[in-house]
C-alpha atoms as a PDB file:
ATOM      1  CA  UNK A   1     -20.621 -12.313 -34.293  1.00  0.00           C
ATOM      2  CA  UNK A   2     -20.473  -9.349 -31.935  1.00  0.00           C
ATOM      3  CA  UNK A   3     -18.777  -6.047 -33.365  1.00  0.00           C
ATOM      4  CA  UNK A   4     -17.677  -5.267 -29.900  1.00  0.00           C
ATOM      5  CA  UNK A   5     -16.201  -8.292 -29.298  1.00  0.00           C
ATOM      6  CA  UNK A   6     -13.202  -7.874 -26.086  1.00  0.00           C
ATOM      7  CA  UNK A   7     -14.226  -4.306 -25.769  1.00  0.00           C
ATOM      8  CA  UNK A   8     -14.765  -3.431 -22.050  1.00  0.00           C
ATOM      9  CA  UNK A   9     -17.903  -1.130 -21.510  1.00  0.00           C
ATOM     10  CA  UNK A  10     -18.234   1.056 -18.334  1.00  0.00           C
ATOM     11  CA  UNK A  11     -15.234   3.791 -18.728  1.00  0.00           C
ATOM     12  CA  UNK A  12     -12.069   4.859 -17.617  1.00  0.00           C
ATOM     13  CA  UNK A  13     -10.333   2.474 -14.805  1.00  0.00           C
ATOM     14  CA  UNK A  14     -10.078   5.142 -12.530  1.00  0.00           C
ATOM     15  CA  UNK A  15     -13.873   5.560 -12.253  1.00  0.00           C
ATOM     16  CA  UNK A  16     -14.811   2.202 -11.732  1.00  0.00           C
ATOM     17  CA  UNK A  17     -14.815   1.616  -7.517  1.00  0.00           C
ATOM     18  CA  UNK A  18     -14.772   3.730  -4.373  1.00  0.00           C
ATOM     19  CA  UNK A  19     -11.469   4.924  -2.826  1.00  0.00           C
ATOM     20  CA  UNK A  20     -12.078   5.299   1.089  1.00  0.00           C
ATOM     21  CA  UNK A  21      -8.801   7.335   2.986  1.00  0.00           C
ATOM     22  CA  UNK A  22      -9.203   6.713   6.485  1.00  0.00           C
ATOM     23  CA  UNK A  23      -8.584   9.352   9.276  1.00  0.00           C
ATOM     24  CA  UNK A  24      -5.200   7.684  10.463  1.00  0.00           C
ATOM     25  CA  UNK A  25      -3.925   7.711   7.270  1.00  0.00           C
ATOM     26  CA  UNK A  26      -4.659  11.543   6.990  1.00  0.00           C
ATOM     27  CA  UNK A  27      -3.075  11.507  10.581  1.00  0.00           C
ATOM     28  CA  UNK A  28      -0.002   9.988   9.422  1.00  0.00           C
ATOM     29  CA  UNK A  29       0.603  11.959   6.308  1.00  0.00           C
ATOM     30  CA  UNK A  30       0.009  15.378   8.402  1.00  0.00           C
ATOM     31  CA  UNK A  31       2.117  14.627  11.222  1.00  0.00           C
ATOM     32  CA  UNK A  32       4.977  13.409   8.930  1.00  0.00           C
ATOM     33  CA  UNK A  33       4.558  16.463   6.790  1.00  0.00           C
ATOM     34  CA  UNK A  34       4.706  19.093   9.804  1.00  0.00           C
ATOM     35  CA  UNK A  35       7.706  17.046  11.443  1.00  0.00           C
ATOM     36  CA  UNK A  36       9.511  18.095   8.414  1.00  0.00           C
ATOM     37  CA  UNK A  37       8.994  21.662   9.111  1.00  0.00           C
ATOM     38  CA  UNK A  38      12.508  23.358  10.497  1.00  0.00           C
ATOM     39  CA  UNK A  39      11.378  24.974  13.730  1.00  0.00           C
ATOM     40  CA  UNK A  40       9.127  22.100  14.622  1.00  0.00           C
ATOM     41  CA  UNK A  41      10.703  20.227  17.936  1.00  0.00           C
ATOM     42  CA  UNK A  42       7.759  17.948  18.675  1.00  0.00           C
ATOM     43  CA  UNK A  43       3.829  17.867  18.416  1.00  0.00           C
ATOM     44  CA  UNK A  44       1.494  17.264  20.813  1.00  0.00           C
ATOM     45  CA  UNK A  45       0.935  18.861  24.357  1.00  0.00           C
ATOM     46  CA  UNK A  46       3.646  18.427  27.258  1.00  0.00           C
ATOM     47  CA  UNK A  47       1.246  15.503  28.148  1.00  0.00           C
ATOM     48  CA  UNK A  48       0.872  13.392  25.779  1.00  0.00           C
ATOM     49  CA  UNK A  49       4.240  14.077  25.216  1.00  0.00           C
ATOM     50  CA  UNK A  50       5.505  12.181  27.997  1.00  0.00           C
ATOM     51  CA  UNK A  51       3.206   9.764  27.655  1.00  0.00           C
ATOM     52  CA  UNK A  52       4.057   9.005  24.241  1.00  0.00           C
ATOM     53  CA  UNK A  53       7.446   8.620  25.645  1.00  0.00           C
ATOM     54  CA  UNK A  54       6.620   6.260  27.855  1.00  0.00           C
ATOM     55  CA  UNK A  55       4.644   4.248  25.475  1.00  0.00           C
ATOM     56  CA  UNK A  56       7.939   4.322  23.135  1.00  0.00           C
ATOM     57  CA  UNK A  57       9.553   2.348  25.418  1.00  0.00           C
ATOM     58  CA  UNK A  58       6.731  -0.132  25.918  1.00  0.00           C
ATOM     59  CA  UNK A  59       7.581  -3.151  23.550  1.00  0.00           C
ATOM     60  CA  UNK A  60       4.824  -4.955  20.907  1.00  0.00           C
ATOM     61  CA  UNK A  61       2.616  -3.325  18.775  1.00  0.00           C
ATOM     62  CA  UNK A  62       1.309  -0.036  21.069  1.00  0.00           C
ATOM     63  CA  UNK A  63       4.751   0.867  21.410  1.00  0.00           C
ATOM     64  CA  UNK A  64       6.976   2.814  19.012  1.00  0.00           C
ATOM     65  CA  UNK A  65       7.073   6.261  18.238  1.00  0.00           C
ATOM     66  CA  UNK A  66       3.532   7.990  17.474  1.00  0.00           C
ATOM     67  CA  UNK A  67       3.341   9.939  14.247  1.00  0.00           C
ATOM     68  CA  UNK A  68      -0.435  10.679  15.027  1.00  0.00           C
ATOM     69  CA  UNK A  69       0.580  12.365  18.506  1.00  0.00           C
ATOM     70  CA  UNK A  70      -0.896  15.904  18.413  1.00  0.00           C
ATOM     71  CA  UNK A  71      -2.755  15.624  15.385  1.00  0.00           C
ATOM     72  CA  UNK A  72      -6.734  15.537  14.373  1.00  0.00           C
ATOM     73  CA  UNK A  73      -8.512  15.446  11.628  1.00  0.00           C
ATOM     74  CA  UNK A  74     -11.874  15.217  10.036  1.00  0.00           C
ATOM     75  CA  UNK A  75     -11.912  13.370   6.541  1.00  0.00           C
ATOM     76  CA  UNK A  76     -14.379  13.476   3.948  1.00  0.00           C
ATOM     77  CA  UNK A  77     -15.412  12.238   0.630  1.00  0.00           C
ATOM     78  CA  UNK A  78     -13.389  15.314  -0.541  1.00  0.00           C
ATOM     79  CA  UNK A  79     -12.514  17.465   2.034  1.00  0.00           C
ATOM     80  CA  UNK A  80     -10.322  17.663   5.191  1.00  0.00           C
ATOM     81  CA  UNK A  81      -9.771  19.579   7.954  1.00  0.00           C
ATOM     82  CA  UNK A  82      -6.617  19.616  10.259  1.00  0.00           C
ATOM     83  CA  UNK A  83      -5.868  20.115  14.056  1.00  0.00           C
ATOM     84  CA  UNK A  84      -2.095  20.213  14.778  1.00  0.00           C
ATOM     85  CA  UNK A  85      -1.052  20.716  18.181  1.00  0.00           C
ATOM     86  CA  UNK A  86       3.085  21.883  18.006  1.00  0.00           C
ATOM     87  CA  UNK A  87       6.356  22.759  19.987  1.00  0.00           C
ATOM     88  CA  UNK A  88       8.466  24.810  18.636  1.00  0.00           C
ATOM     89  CA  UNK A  89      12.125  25.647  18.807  1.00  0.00           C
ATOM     90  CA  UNK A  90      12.998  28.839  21.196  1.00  0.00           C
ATOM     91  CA  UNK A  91      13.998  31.670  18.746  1.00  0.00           C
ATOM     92  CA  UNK A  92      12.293  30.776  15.923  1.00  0.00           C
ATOM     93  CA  UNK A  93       9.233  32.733  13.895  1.00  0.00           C
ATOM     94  CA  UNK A  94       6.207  31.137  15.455  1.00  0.00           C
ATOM     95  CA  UNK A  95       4.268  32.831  12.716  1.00  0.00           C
ATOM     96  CA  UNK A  96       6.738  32.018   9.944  1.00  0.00           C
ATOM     97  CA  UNK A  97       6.674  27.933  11.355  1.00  0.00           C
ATOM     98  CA  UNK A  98       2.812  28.059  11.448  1.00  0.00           C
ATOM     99  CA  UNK A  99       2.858  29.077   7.596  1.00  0.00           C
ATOM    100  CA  UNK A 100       5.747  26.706   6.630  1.00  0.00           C
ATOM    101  CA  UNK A 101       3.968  23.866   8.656  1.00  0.00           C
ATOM    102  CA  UNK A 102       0.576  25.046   6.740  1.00  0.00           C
ATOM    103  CA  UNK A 103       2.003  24.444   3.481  1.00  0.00           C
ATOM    104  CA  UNK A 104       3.548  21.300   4.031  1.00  0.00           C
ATOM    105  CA  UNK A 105       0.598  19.798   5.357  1.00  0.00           C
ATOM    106  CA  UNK A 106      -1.538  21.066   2.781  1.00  0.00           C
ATOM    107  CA  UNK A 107       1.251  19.911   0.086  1.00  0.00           C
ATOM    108  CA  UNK A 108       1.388  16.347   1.261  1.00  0.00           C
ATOM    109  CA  UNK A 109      -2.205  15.747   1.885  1.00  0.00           C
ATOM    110  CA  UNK A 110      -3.675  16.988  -1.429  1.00  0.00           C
ATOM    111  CA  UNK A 111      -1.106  15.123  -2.911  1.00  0.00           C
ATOM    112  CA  UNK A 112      -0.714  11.862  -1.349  1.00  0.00           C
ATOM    113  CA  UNK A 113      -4.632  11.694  -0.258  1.00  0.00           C
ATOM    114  CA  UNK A 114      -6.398  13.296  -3.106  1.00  0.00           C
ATOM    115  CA  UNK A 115      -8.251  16.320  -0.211  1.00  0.00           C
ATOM    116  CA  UNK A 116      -8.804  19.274  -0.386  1.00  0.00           C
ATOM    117  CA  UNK A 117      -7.458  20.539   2.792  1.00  0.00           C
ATOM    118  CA  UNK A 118     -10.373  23.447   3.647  1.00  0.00           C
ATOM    119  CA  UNK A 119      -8.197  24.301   6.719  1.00  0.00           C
ATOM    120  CA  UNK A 120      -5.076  23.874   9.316  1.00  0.00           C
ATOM    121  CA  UNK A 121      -5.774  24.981  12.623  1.00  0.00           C
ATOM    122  CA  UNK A 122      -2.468  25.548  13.934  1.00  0.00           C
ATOM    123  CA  UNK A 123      -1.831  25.380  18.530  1.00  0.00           C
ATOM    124  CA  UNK A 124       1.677  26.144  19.747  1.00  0.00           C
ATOM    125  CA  UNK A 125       1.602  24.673  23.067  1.00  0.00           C
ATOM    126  CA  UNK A 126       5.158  25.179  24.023  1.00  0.00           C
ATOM    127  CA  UNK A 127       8.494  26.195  23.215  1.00  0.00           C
ATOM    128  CA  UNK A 128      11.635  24.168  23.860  1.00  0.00           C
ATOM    129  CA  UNK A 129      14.137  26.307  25.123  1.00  0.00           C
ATOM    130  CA  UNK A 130      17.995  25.708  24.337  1.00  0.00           C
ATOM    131  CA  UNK A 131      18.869  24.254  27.762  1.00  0.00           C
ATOM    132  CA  UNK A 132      15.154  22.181  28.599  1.00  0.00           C
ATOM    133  CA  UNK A 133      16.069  18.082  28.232  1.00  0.00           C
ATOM    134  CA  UNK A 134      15.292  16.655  24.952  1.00  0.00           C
ATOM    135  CA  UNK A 135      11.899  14.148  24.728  1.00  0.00           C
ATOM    136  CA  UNK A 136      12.343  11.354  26.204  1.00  0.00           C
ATOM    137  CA  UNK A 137      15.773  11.829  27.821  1.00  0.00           C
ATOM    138  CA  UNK A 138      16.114  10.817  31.473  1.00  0.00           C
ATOM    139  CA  UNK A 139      17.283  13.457  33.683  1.00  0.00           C
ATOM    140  CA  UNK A 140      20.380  12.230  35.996  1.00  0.00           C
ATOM    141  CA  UNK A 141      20.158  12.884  39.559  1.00  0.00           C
ATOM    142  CA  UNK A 142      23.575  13.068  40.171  1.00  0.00           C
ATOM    143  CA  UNK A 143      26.686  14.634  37.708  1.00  0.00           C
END
């Protein structure tokens, strides 16, 4: 009779198989994260911007809002690295939004992915002023 009888060799659960994050899930959790960030109106360029807005309104499954939109990333065994491109509220602390959005990022993805986030390159590409129309809103011709 065997002494180890119903004894599982080979360690710890956790160690046993590969976990693979893919780059859109990255994507996801970054662009969620800086979202969050008060001060943040949008991300992504004026662009893609209004081509995202566009593709909103497109029924099926390429339409729907775009969490990804302004966001790239490079994902490793370990390690990523993030690209955010943002708009920002008028009157706000660029540099004080940058760091917010830097640690939120960071935050979520070490936590939710298991990465260590070696950097977040940060590009304000525009700032939404008080009276500009909101993403997405159709202007009217005629008051």
């Amino acid at each position: 009779m065997a002494e180890n009888a119903g004894v599982r060799q080979g360690g710890a659960p956790g160690s046993r198989g590969r976990t693979t994050v893919a780059d859109v899930v990255v994507e996801k959790i970054a662009g969620i994260a800086a979202r969050d960030v008060r001060g943040v109106y949008a991300l992504g360029s004026g662009f893609a911007r209004s081509m995202g807005s566009m593709r909103e309104r497109m029924p099926g499954p390429g339409g729907g809002k775009s969490v990804t939109r302004g966001v790239s990333v490079e994902v490793g065994e370990l390690q990523a690295a993030i690209d955010l491109e943002i708009v920002v509220d008028y009157g706000v602390s660029i540099t004080d939004v940058a760091g917010a959005v830097r640690e939120s990022v960071i935050s979520a993805v070490e936590r939710m992915a298991g990465r260590d986030v070696v950097e977040v390159n940060i590009m304000v590409s525009d700032v939404k002023l008080p009276d500009e129309e909101g993403e997405g809103e159709e202007r009217q011709r005629v008051e």
